[in-house]
C-alpha atoms as a PDB file:
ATOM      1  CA  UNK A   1      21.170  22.169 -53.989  1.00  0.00           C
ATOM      2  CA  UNK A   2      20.705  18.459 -54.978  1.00  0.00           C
ATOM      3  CA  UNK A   3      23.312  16.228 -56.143  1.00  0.00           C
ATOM      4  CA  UNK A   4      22.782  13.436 -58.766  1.00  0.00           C
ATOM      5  CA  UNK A   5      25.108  11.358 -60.008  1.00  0.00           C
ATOM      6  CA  UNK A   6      25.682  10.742 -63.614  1.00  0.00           C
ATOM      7  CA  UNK A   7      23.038   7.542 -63.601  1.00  0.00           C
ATOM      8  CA  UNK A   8      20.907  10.160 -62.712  1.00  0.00           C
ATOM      9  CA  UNK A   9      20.592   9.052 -58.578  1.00  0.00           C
ATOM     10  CA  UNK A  10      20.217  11.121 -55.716  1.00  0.00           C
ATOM     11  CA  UNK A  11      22.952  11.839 -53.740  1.00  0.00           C
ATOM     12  CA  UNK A  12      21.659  13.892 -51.425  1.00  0.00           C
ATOM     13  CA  UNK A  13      21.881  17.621 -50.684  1.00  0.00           C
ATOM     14  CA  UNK A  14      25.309  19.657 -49.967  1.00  0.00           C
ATOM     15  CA  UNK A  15      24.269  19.859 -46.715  1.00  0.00           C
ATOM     16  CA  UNK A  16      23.338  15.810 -46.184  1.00  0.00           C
ATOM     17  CA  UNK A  17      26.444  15.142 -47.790  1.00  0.00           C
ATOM     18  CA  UNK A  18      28.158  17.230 -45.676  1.00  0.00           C
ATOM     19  CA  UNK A  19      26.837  15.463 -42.525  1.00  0.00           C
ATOM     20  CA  UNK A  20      27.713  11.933 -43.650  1.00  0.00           C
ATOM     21  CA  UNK A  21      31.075  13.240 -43.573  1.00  0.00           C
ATOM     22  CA  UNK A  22      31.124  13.583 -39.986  1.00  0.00           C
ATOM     23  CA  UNK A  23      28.432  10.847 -39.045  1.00  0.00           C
ATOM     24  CA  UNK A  24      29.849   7.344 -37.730  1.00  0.00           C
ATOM     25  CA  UNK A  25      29.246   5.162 -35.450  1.00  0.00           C
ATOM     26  CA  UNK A  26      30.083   4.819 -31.917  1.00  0.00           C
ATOM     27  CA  UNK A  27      32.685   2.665 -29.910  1.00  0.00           C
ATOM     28  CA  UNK A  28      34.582   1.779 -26.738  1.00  0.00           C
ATOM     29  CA  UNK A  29      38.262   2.146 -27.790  1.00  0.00           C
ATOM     30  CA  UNK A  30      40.800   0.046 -26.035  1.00  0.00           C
ATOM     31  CA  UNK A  31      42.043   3.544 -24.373  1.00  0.00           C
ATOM     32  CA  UNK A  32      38.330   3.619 -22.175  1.00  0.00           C
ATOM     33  CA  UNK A  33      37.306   6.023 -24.452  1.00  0.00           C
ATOM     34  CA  UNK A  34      34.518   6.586 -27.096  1.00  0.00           C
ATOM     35  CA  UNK A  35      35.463   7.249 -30.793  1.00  0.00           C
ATOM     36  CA  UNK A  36      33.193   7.726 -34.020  1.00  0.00           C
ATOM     37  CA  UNK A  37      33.968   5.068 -36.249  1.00  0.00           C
ATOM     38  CA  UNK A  38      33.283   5.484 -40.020  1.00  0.00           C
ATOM     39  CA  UNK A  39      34.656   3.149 -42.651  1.00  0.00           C
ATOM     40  CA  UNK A  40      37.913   3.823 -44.343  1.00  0.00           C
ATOM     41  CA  UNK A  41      39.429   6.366 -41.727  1.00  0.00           C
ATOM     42  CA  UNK A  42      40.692   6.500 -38.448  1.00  0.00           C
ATOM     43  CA  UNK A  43      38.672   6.375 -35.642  1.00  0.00           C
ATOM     44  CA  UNK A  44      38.263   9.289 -33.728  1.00  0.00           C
ATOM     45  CA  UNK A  45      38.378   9.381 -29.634  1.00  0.00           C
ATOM     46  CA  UNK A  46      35.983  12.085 -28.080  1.00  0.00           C
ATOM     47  CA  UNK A  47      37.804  13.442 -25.098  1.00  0.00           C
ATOM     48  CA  UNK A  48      36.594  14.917 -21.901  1.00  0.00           C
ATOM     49  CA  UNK A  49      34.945  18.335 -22.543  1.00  0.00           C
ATOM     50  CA  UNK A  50      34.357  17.787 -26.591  1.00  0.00           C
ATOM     51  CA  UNK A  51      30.680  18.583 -27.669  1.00  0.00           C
ATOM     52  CA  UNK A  52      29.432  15.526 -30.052  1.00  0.00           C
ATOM     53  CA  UNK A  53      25.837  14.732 -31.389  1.00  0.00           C
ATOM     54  CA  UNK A  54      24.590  10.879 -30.759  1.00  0.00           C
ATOM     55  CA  UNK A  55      21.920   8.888 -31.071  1.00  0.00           C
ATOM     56  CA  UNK A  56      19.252   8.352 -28.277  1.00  0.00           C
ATOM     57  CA  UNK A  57      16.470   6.061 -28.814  1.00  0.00           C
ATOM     58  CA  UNK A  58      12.849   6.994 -29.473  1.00  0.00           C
ATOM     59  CA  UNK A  59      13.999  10.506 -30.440  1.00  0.00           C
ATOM     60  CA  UNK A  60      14.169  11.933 -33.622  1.00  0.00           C
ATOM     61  CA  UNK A  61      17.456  13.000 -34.794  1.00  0.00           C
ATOM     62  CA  UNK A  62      21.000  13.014 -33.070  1.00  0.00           C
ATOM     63  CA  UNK A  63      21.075  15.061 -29.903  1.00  0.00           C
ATOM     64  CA  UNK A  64      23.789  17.346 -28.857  1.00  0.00           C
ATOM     65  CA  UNK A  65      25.782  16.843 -25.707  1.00  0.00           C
ATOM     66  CA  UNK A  66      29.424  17.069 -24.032  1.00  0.00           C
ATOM     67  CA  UNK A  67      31.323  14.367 -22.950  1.00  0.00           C
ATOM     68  CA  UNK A  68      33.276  14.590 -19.352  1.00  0.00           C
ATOM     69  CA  UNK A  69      35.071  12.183 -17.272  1.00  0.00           C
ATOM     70  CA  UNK A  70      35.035  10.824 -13.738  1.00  0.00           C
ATOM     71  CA  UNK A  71      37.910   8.890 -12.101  1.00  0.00           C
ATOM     72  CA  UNK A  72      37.298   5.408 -11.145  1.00  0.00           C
ATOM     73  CA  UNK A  73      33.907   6.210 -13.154  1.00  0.00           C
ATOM     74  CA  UNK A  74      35.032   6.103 -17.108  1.00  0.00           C
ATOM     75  CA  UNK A  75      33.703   8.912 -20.032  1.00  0.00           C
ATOM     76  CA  UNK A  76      29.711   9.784 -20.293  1.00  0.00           C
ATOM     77  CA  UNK A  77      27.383  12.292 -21.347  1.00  0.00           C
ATOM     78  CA  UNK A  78      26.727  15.319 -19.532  1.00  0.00           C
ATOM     79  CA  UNK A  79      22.779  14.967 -20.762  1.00  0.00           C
ATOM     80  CA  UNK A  80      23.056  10.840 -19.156  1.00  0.00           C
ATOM     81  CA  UNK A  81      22.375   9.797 -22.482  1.00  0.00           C
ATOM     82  CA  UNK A  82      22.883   6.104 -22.166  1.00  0.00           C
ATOM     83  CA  UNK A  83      26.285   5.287 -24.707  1.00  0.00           C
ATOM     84  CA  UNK A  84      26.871   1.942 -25.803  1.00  0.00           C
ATOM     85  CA  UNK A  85      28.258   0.446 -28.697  1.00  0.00           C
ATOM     86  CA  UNK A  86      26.539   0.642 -32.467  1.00  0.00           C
ATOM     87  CA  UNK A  87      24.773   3.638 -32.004  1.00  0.00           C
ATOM     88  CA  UNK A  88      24.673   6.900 -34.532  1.00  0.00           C
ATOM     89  CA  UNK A  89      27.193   9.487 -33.397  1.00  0.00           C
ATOM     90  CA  UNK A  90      28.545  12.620 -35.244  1.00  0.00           C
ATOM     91  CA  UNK A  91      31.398  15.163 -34.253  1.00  0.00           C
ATOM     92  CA  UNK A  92      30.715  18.358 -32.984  1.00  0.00           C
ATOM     93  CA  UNK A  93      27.813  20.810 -32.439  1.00  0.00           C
ATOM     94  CA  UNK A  94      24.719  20.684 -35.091  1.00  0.00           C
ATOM     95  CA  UNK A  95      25.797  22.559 -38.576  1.00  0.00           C
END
Protein backbone atom coordinates (compact mmCIF):
# COMPACT_ATOMS: atom_id res chain seq x y z
CA UNK A 1 0.00 0.00 0.00
CA UNK A 2 1.58 3.40 -0.93
CA UNK A 3 1.56 6.39 1.12
CA UNK A 4 1.33 9.99 -0.28
CA UNK A 5 1.21 12.84 1.49
CA UNK A 6 -1.30 15.52 1.00
CA UNK A 7 1.15 17.48 -1.71
CA UNK A 8 0.63 14.45 -3.36
CA UNK A 9 4.55 12.89 -2.58
CA UNK A 10 5.57 9.53 -2.03
CA UNK A 11 6.15 8.41 1.18
CA UNK A 12 6.93 5.18 0.70
CA UNK A 13 5.19 1.85 1.33
CA UNK A 14 3.86 0.56 4.94
CA UNK A 15 6.44 -1.68 4.85
CA UNK A 16 9.49 1.02 3.87
CA UNK A 17 8.08 3.13 6.37
CA UNK A 18 8.12 0.63 8.72
CA UNK A 19 11.87 -0.06 8.22
CA UNK A 20 12.99 3.57 8.54
CA UNK A 21 11.63 3.20 11.87
CA UNK A 22 14.18 0.89 12.92
CA UNK A 23 17.07 1.94 10.44
CA UNK A 24 19.96 4.26 11.96
CA UNK A 25 23.15 4.55 11.89
CA UNK A 26 25.93 2.97 13.65
CA UNK A 27 28.31 4.08 16.58
CA UNK A 28 30.94 3.37 19.22
CA UNK A 29 29.22 4.46 22.48
CA UNK A 30 31.39 5.66 25.28
CA UNK A 31 30.31 2.21 27.14
CA UNK A 32 32.65 0.09 24.19
CA UNK A 33 29.62 -0.72 22.71
CA UNK A 34 27.75 -0.24 19.34
CA UNK A 35 24.32 1.55 19.26
CA UNK A 36 21.96 2.54 16.22
CA UNK A 37 21.72 6.09 16.19
CA UNK A 38 18.68 7.77 14.52
CA UNK A 39 17.82 11.42 14.97
CA UNK A 40 15.50 12.55 17.67
CA UNK A 41 15.69 9.36 19.99
CA UNK A 42 17.90 7.65 22.12
CA UNK A 43 20.52 5.71 20.95
CA UNK A 44 20.30 2.22 21.25
CA UNK A 45 23.38 -0.18 22.50
CA UNK A 46 23.37 -3.72 20.79
CA UNK A 47 24.51 -6.11 23.44
CA UNK A 48 26.30 -9.37 23.25
CA UNK A 49 24.03 -12.06 21.69
CA UNK A 50 21.35 -9.43 19.97
CA UNK A 51 20.72 -10.22 16.20
CA UNK A 52 20.97 -6.71 14.16
CA UNK A 53 21.09 -6.08 10.30
CA UNK A 54 24.16 -3.66 9.05
CA UNK A 55 25.62 -2.47 6.29
CA UNK A 56 28.60 -4.22 4.47
CA UNK A 57 30.10 -2.69 1.52
CA UNK A 58 29.69 -3.82 -2.08
CA UNK A 59 26.60 -5.80 -1.04
CA UNK A 60 23.24 -5.07 -1.67
CA UNK A 61 21.08 -4.54 1.22
CA UNK A 62 21.74 -4.78 5.09
CA UNK A 63 22.92 -8.20 6.16
CA UNK A 64 21.83 -10.03 9.18
CA UNK A 65 24.20 -11.02 11.94
CA UNK A 66 24.68 -11.38 15.91
CA UNK A 67 26.81 -9.46 17.87
CA UNK A 68 29.08 -11.28 20.75
CA UNK A 69 31.82 -10.19 22.91
CA UNK A 70 35.38 -11.14 23.78
CA UNK A 71 37.28 -9.94 26.87
CA UNK A 72 40.26 -7.86 26.35
CA UNK A 73 38.85 -8.07 22.59
CA UNK A 74 35.65 -5.48 22.57
CA UNK A 75 31.94 -6.31 20.65
CA UNK A 76 31.94 -7.70 16.80
CA UNK A 77 30.04 -9.57 14.42
CA UNK A 78 29.71 -13.15 14.46
CA UNK A 79 29.71 -13.01 10.32
CA UNK A 80 33.41 -10.60 10.79
CA UNK A 81 31.61 -8.02 9.15
CA UNK A 82 34.01 -5.17 9.52
CA UNK A 83 31.91 -2.34 12.03
CA UNK A 84 33.00 1.06 12.09
CA UNK A 85 31.42 4.20 12.54
CA UNK A 86 28.71 5.84 9.86
CA UNK A 87 27.57 2.83 8.46
CA UNK A 88 23.65 1.67 7.86
CA UNK A 89 22.49 -0.49 10.74
CA UNK A 90 18.90 -1.62 11.71
CA UNK A 91 17.59 -3.59 14.86
CA UNK A 92 16.75 -6.99 14.75
CA UNK A 93 16.22 -9.86 12.25
CA UNK A 94 14.82 -8.90 8.55
CA UNK A 95 10.79 -8.16 8.72
Amino acid sequence: MKMSRADGAHRGTIEEIAMSEKEGILQMQPSGRWAICRRGCDPIEITSGDVFRVEVPGEAGLRRTRMEHMHGEGYYSVNGYNLRDGLRAAIGEAD
